[in-house]
Protein backbone atom coordinates (compact mmCIF):
# COMPACT_ATOMS: atom_id res chain seq x y z
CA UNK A 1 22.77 13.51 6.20
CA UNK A 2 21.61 15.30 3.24
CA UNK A 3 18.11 15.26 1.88
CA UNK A 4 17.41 15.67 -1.74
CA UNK A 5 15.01 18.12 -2.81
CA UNK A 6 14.19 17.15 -6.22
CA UNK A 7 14.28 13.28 -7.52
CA UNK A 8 13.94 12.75 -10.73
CA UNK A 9 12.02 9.21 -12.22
CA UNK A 10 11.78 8.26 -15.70
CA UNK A 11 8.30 6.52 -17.64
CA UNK A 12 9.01 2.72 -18.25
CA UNK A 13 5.56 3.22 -20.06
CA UNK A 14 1.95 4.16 -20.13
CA UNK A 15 -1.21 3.05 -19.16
CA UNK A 16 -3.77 2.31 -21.78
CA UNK A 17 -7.14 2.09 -20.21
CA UNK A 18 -10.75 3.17 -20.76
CA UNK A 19 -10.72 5.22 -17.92
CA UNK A 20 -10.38 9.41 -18.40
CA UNK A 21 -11.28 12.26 -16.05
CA UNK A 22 -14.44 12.33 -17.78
CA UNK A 23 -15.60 9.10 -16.86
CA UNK A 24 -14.10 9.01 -13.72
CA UNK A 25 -12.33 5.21 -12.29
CA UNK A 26 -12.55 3.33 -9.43
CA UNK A 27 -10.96 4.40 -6.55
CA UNK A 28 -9.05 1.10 -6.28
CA UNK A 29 -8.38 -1.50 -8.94
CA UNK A 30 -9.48 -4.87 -7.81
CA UNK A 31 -13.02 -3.21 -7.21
CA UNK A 32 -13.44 -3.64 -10.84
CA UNK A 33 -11.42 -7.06 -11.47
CA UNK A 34 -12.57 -7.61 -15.14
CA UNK A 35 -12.29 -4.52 -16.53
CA UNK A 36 -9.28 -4.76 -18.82
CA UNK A 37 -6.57 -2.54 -19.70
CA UNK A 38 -2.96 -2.46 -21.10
CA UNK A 39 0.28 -1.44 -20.00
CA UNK A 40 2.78 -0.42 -23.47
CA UNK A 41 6.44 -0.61 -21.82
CA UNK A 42 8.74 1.47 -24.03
CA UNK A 43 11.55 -0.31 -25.65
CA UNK A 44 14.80 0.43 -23.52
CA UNK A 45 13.16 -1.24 -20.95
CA UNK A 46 11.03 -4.51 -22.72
CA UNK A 47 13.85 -6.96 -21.93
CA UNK A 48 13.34 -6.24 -18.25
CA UNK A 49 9.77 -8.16 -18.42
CA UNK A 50 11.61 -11.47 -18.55
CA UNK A 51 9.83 -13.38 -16.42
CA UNK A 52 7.21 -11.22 -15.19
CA UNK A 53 4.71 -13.42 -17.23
CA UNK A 54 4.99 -15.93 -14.63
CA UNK A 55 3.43 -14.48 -11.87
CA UNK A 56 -0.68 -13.76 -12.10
CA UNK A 57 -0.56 -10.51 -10.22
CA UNK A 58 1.76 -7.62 -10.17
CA UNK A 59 2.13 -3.68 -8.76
CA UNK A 60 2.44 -1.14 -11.53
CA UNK A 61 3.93 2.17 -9.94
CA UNK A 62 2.52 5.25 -11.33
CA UNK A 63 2.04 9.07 -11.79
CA UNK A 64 -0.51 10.96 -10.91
CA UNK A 65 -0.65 13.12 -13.92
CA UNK A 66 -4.29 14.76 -13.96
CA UNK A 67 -4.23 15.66 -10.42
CA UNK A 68 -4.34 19.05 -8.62
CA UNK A 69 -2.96 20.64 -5.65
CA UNK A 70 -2.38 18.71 -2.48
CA UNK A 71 -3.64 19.96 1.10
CA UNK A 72 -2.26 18.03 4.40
CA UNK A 73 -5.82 17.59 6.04
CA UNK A 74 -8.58 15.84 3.87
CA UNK A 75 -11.90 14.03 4.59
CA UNK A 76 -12.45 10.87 1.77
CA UNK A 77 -15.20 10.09 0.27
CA UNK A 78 -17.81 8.24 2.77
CA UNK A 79 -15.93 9.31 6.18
CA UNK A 80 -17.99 11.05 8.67
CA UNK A 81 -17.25 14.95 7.92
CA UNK A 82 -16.05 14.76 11.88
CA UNK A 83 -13.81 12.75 10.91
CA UNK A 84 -10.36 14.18 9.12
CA UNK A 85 -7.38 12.50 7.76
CA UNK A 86 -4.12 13.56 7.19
CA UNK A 87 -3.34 13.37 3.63
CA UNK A 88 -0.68 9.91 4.54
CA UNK A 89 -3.70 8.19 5.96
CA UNK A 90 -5.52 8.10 2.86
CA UNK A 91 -4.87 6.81 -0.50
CA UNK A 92 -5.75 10.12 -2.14
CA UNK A 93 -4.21 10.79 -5.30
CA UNK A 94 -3.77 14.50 -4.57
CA UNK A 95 -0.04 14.24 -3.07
CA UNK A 96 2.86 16.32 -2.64
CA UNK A 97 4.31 13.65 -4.79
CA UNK A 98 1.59 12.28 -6.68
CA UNK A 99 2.69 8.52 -7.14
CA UNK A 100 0.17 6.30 -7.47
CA UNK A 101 0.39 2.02 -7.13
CA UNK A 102 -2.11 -0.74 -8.47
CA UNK A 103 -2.71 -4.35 -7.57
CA UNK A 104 -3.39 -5.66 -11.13
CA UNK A 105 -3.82 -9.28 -12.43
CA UNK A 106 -1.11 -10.01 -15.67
CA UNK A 107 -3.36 -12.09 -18.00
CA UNK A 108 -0.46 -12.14 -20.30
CA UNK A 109 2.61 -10.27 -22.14
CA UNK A 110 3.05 -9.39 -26.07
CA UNK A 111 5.64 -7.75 -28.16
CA UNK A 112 6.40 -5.24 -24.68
CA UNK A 113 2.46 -4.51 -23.87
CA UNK A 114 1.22 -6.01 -20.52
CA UNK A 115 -2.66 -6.89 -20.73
CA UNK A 116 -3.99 -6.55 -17.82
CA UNK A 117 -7.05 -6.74 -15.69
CA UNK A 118 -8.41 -4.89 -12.57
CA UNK A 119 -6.44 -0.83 -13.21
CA UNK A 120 -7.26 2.26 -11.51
CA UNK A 121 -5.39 3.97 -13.83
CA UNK A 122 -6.41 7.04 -16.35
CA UNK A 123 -5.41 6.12 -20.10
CA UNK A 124 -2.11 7.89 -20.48
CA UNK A 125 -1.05 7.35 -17.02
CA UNK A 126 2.79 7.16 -16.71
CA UNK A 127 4.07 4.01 -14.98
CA UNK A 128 7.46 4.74 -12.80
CA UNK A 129 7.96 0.62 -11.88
CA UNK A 130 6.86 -2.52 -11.55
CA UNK A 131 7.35 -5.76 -9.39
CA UNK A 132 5.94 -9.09 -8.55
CA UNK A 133 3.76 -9.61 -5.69
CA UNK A 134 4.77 -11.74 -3.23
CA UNK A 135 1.86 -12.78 -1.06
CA UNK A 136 4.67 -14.08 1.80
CA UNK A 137 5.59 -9.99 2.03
CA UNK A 138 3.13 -8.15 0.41
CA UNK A 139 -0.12 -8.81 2.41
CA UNK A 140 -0.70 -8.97 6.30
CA UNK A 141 -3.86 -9.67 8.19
CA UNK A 142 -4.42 -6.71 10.63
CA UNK A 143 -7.90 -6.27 12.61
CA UNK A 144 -6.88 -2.85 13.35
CA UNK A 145 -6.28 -1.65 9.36
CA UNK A 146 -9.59 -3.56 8.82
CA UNK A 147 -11.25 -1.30 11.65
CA UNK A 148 -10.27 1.98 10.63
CA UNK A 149 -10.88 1.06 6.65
CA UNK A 150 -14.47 0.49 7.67
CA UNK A 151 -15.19 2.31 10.68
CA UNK A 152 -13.91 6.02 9.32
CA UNK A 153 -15.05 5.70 6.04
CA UNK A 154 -11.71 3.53 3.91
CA UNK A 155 -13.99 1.27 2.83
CA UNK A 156 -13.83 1.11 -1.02
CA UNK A 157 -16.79 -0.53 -1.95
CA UNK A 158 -19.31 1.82 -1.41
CA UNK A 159 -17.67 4.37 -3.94
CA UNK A 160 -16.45 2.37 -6.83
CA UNK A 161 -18.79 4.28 -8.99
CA UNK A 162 -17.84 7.73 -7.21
CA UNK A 163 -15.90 9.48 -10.90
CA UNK A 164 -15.99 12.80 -8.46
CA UNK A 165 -12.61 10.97 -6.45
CA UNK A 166 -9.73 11.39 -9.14
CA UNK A 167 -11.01 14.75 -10.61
């Protein structure tokens, strides 16, 4: 089986938010569930947010754009500095391929822009996809996830006003 080395993705659209490397964003989303943003979906691909307005919360795909070099062995904000991850244990945004997701809530849909609330995203963002989600797939109840999130330093809360994490 052959691997590809290079995949290429194309923006559906980009992330309008008040968030910029300056001010720094949460490190996830729904930390910040009213802070509003908006998602402008170019036009080739509008008609493909037919229905979309029906669900309340969806996962916007994204690039990394602003990031910088990747290492394989990193210690996140708030872990013990004993404690190191490998890169695909964290949700670090510096990645080999630096694709970023977001749980947002969809307050509504206009002429191709998605308002939204609850981003992690910089303003300019690119955004690769989108889909629904589907609480009967997309979430899980796991005492072992919930151990290492706040046992080794995962836990989110503590640095939602860290703007040091996506510079």
């Amino acid at each position: 089986m052959q691997v590809e080395k290079e995949i290429e993705y194309k923006a559906i659209g980009v992330f309008k938010s008040n968030y910029t490397p300056e001010t720094g964003a949460p490190r996830q989303g729904m930390l910040r569930p009213d802070e509003t943003a908006r998602i402008e979906i170019f036009e080739p691909y509008r008609e493909a947010l037919k229905s979309l307005d029906e669900f309340e919360y969806i996962l916007v795909f994204y690039h990394f754009n602003l990031t910088g070099d990747w290492e394989p062995i990193v210690n996140p904000p708030g872990s013990s500095h004993e404690h190191e991850f490998g890169l695909f244990s964290t949700r670090s945004p510096r990645r080999p391929n630096p694709l970023g997701f977001t749980l947002v809530k969809l307050d509504s849909i206009k002429d191709g822009i998605l308002y939204i609330k609850g981003s992690d995203a910089f303003n300019g963002s690119p955004v690769i996809d989108i889909k629904p989600f589907l609480p009967s797939v997309d979430s899980v109840e796991s005492s072992i996830n919930w151990y290492v999130e706040k046992e080794l330093g995962h836990h989110d809360e503590d640095f939602i006003d860290d703007p040091e994490f996506y510079r």
